[in-house]
PDB file of N, CA and C in Angstrom:
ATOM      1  N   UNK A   1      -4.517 -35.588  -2.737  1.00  0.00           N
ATOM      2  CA  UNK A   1      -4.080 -34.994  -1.497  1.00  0.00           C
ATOM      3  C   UNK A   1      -5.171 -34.105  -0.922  1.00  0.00           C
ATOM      4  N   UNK A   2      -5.181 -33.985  -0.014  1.00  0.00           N
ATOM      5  CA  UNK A   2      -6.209 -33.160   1.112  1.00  0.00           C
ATOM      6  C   UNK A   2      -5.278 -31.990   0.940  1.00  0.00           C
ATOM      7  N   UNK A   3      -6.624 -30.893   0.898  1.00  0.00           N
ATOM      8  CA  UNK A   3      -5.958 -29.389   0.939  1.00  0.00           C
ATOM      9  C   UNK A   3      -6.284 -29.375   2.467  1.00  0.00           C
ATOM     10  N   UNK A   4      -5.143 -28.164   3.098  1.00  0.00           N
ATOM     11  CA  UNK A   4      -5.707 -27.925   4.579  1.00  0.00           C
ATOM     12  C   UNK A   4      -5.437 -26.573   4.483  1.00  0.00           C
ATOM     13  N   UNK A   5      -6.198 -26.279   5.254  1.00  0.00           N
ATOM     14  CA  UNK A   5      -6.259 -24.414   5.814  1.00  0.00           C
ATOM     15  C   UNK A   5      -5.990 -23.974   6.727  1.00  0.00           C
ATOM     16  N   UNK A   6      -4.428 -23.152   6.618  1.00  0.00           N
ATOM     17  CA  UNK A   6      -3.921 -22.637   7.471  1.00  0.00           C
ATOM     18  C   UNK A   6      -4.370 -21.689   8.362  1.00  0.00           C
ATOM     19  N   UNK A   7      -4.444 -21.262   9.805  1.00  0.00           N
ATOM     20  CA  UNK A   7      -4.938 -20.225  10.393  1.00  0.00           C
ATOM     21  C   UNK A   7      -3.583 -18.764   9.935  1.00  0.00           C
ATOM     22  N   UNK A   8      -4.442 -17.883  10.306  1.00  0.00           N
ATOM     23  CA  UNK A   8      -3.543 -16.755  10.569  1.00  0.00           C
ATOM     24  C   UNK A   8      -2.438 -16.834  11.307  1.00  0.00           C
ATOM     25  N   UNK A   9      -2.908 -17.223  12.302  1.00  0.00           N
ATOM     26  CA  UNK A   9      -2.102 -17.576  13.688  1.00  0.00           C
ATOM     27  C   UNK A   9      -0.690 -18.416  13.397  1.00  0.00           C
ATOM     28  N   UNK A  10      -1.106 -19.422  12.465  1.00  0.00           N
ATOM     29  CA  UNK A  10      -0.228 -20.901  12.420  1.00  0.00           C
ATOM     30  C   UNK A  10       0.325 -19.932  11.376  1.00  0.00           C
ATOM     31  N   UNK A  11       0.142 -19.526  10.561  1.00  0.00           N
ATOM     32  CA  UNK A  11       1.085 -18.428   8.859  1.00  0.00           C
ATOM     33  C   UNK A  11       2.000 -17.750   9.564  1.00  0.00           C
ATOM     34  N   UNK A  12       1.362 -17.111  10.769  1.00  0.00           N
ATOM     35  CA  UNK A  12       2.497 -15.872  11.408  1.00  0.00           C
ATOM     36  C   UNK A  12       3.563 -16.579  12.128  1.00  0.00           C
ATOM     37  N   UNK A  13       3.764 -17.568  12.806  1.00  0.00           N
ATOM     38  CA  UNK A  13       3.731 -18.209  14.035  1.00  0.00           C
ATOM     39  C   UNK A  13       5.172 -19.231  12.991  1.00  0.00           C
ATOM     40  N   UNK A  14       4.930 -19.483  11.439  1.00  0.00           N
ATOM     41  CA  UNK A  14       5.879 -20.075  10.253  1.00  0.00           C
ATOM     42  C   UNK A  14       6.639 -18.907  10.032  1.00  0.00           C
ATOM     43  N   UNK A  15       5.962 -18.012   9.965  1.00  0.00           N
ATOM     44  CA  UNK A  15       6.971 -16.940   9.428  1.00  0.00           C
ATOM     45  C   UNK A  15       8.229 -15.946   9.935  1.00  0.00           C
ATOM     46  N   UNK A  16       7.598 -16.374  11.580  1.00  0.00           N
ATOM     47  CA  UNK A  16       8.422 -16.043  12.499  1.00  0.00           C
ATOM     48  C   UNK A  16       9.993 -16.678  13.056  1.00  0.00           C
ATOM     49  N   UNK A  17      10.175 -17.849  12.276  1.00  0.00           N
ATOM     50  CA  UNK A  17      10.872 -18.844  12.577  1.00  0.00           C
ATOM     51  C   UNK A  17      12.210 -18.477  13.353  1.00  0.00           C
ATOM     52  N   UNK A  18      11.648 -18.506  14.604  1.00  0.00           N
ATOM     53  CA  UNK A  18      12.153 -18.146  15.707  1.00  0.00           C
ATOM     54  C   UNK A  18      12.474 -17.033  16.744  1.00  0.00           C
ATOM     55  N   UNK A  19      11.944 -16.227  15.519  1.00  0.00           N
ATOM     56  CA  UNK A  19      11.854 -14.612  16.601  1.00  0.00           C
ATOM     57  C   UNK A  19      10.678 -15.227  17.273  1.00  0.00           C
ATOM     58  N   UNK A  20      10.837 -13.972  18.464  1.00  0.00           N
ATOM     59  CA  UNK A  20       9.463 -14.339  19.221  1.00  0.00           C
ATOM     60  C   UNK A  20       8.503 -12.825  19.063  1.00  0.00           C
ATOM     61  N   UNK A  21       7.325 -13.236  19.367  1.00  0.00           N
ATOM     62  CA  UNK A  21       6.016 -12.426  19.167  1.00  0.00           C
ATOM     63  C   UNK A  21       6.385 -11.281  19.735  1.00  0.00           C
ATOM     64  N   UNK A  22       6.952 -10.623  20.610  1.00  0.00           N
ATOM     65  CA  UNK A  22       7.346  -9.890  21.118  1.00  0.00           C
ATOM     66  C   UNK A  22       8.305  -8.980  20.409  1.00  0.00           C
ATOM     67  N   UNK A  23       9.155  -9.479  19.743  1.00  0.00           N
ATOM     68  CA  UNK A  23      10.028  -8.929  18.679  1.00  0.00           C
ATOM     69  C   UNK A  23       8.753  -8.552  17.078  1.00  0.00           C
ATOM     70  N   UNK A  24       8.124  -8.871  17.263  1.00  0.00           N
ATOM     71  CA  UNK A  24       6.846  -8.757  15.747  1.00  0.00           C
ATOM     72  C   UNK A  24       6.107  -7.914  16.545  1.00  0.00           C
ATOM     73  N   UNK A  25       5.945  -7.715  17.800  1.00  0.00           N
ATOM     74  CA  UNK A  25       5.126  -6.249  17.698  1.00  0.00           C
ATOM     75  C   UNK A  25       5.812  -5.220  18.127  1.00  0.00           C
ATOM     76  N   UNK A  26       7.013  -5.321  18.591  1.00  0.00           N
ATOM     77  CA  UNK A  26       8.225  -4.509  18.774  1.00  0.00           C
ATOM     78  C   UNK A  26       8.107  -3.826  17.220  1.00  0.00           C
ATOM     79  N   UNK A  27       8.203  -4.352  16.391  1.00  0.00           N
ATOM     80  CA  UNK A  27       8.189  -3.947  14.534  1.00  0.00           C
ATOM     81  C   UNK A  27       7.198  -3.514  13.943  1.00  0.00           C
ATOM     82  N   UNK A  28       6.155  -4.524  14.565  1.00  0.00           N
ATOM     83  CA  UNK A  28       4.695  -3.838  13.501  1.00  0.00           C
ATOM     84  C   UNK A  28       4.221  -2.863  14.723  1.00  0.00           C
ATOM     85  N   UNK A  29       4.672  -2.196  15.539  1.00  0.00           N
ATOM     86  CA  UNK A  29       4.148  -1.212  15.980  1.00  0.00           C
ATOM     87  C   UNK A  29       2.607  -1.351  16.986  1.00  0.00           C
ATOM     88  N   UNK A  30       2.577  -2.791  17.482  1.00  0.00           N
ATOM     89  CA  UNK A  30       1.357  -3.068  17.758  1.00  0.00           C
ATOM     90  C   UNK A  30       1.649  -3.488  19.264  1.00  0.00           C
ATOM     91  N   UNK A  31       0.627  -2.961  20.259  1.00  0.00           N
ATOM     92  CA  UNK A  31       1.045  -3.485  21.914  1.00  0.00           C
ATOM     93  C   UNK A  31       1.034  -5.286  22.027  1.00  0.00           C
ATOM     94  N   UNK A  32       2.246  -5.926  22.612  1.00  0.00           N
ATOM     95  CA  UNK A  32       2.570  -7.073  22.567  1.00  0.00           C
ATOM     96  C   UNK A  32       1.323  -7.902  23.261  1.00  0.00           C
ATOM     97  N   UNK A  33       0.094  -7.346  24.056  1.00  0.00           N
ATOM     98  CA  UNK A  33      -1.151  -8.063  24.677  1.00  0.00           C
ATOM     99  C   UNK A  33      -1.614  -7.985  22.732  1.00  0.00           C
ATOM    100  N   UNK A  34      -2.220  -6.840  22.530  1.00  0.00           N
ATOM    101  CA  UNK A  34      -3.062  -7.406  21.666  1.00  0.00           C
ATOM    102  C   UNK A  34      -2.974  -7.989  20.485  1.00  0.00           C
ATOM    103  N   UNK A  35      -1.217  -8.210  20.156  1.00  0.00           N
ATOM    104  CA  UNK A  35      -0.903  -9.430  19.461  1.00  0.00           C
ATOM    105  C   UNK A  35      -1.081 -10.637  19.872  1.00  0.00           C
ATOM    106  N   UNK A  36      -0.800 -10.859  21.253  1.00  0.00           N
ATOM    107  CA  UNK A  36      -1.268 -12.249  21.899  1.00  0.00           C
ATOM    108  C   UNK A  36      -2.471 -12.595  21.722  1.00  0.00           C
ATOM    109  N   UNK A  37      -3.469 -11.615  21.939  1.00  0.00           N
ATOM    110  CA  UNK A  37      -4.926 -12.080  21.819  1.00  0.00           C
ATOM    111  C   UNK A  37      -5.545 -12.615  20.331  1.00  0.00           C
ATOM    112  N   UNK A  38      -4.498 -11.770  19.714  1.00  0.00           N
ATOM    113  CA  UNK A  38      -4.426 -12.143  17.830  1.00  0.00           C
ATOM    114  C   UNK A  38      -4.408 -13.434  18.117  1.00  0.00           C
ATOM    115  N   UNK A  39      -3.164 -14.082  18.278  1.00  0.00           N
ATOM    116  CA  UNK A  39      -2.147 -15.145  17.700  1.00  0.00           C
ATOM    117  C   UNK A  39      -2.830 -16.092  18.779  1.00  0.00           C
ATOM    118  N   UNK A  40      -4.036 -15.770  19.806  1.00  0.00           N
ATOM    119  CA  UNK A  40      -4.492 -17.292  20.649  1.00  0.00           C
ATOM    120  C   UNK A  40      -6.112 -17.199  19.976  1.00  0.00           C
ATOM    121  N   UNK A  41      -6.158 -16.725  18.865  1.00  0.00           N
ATOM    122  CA  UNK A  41      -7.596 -16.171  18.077  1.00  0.00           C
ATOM    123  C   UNK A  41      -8.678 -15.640  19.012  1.00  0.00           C
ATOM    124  N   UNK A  42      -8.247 -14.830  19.637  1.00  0.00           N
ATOM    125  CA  UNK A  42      -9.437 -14.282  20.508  1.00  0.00           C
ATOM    126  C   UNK A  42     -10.337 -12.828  19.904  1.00  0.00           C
ATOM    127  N   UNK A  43      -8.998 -12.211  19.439  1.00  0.00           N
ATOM    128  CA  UNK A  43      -9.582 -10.969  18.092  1.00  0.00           C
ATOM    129  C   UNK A  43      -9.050 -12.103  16.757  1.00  0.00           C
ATOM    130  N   UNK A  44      -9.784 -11.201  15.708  1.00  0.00           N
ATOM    131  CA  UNK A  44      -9.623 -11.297  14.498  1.00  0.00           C
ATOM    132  C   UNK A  44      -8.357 -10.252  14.265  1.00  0.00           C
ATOM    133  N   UNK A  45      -7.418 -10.834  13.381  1.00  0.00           N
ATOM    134  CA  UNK A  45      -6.542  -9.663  12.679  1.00  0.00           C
ATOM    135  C   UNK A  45      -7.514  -9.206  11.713  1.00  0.00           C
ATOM    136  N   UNK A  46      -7.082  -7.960  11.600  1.00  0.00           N
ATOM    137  CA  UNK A  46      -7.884  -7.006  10.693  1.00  0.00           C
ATOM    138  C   UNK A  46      -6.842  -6.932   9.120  1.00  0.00           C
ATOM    139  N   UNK A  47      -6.690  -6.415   8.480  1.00  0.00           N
ATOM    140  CA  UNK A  47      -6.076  -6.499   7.033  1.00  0.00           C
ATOM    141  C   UNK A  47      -5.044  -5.664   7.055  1.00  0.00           C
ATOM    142  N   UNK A  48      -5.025  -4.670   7.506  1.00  0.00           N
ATOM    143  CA  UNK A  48      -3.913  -3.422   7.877  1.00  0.00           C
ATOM    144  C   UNK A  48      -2.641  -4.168   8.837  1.00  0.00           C
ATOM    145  N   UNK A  49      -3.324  -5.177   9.574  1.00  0.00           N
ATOM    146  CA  UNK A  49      -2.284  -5.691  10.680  1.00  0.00           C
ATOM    147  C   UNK A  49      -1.782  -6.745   9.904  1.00  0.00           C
ATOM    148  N   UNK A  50      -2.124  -7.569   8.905  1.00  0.00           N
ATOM    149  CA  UNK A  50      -1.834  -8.644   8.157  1.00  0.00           C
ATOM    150  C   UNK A  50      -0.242  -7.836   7.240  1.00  0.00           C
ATOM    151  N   UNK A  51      -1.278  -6.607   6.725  1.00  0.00           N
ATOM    152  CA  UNK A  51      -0.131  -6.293   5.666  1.00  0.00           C
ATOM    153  C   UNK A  51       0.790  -5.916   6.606  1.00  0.00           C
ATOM    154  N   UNK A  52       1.265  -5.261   7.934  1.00  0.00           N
ATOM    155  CA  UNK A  52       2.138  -4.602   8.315  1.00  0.00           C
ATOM    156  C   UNK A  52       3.395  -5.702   8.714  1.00  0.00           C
ATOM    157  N   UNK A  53       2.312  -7.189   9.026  1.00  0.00           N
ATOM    158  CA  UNK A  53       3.013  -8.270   9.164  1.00  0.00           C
ATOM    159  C   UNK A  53       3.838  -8.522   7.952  1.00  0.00           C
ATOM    160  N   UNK A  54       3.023  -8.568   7.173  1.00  0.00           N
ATOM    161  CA  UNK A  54       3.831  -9.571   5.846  1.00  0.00           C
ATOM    162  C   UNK A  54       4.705  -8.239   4.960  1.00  0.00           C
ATOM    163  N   UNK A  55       4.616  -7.000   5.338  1.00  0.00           N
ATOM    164  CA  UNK A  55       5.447  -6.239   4.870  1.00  0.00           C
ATOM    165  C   UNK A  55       7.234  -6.463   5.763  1.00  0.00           C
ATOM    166  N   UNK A  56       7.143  -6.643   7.315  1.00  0.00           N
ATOM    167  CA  UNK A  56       8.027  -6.865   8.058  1.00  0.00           C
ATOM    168  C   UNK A  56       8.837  -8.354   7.831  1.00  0.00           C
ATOM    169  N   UNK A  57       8.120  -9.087   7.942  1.00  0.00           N
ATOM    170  CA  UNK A  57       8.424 -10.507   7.717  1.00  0.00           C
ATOM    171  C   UNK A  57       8.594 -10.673   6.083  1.00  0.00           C
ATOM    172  N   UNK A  58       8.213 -10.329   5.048  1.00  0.00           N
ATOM    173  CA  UNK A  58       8.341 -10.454   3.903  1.00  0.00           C
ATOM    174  C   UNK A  58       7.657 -12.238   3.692  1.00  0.00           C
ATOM    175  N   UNK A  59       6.298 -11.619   3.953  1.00  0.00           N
ATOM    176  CA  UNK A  59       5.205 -12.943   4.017  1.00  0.00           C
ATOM    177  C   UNK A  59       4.382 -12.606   2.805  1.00  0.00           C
ATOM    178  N   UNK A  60       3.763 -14.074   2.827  1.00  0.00           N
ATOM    179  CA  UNK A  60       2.529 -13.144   1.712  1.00  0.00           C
ATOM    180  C   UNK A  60       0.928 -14.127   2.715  1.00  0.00           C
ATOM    181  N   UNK A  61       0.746 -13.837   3.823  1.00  0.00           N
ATOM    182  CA  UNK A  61      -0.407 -14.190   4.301  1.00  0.00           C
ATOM    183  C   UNK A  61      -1.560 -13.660   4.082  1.00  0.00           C
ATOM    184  N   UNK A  62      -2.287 -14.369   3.526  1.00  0.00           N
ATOM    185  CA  UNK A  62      -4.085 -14.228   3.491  1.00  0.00           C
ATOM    186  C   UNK A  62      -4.404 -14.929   4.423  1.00  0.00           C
ATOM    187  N   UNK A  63      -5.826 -13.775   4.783  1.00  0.00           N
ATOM    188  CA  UNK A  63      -6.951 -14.824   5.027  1.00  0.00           C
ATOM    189  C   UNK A  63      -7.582 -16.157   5.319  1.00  0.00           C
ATOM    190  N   UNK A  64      -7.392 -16.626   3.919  1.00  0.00           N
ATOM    191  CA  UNK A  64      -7.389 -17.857   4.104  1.00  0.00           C
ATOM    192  C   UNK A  64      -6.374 -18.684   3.069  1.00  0.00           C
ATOM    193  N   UNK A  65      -5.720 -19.640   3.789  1.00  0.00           N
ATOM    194  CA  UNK A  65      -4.394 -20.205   2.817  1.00  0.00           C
ATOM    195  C   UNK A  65      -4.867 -21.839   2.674  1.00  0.00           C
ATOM    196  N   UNK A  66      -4.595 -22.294   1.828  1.00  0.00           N
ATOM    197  CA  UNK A  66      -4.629 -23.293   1.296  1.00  0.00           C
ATOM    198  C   UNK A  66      -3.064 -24.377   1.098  1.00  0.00           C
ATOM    199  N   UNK A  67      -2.974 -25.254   1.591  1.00  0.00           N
ATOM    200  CA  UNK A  67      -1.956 -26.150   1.197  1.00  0.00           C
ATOM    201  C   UNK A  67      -2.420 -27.652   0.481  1.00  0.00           C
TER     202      UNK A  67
END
């Protein structure tokens, strides 16, 4: 099998399953533009914003993921 590598974007975007982005920065405390700019990869998430994610969502996203 082919491993593939998930983006950040595509991890958050699973984990959300069906809230919308708007409701995830409503939570992680982050202005709903510069989550957008996250989640269309224009910034990099930084590691602090990863954990605040996967602390809310009860994710375990890295970096880089492997399937």
């Amino acid at each position: 099998m082919n491993k593939k590598e998930l983006s950040i974007p595509k991890q958050v975007e699973i984990l959300l399953d069906g809230r919308t982005q708007r409701w995830l920065a409503m939570e992680i405390k982050m202005p709903e533009t510069d989550l957008s700019k996250r989640m269309k990869g224009v910034v990099k998430f930084q590691q602090e914003e990863i954990d605040r994610i996967n602390a809310r969502l009860n994710g375990s996203i890295k970096l880089t993921y492997k399937i």
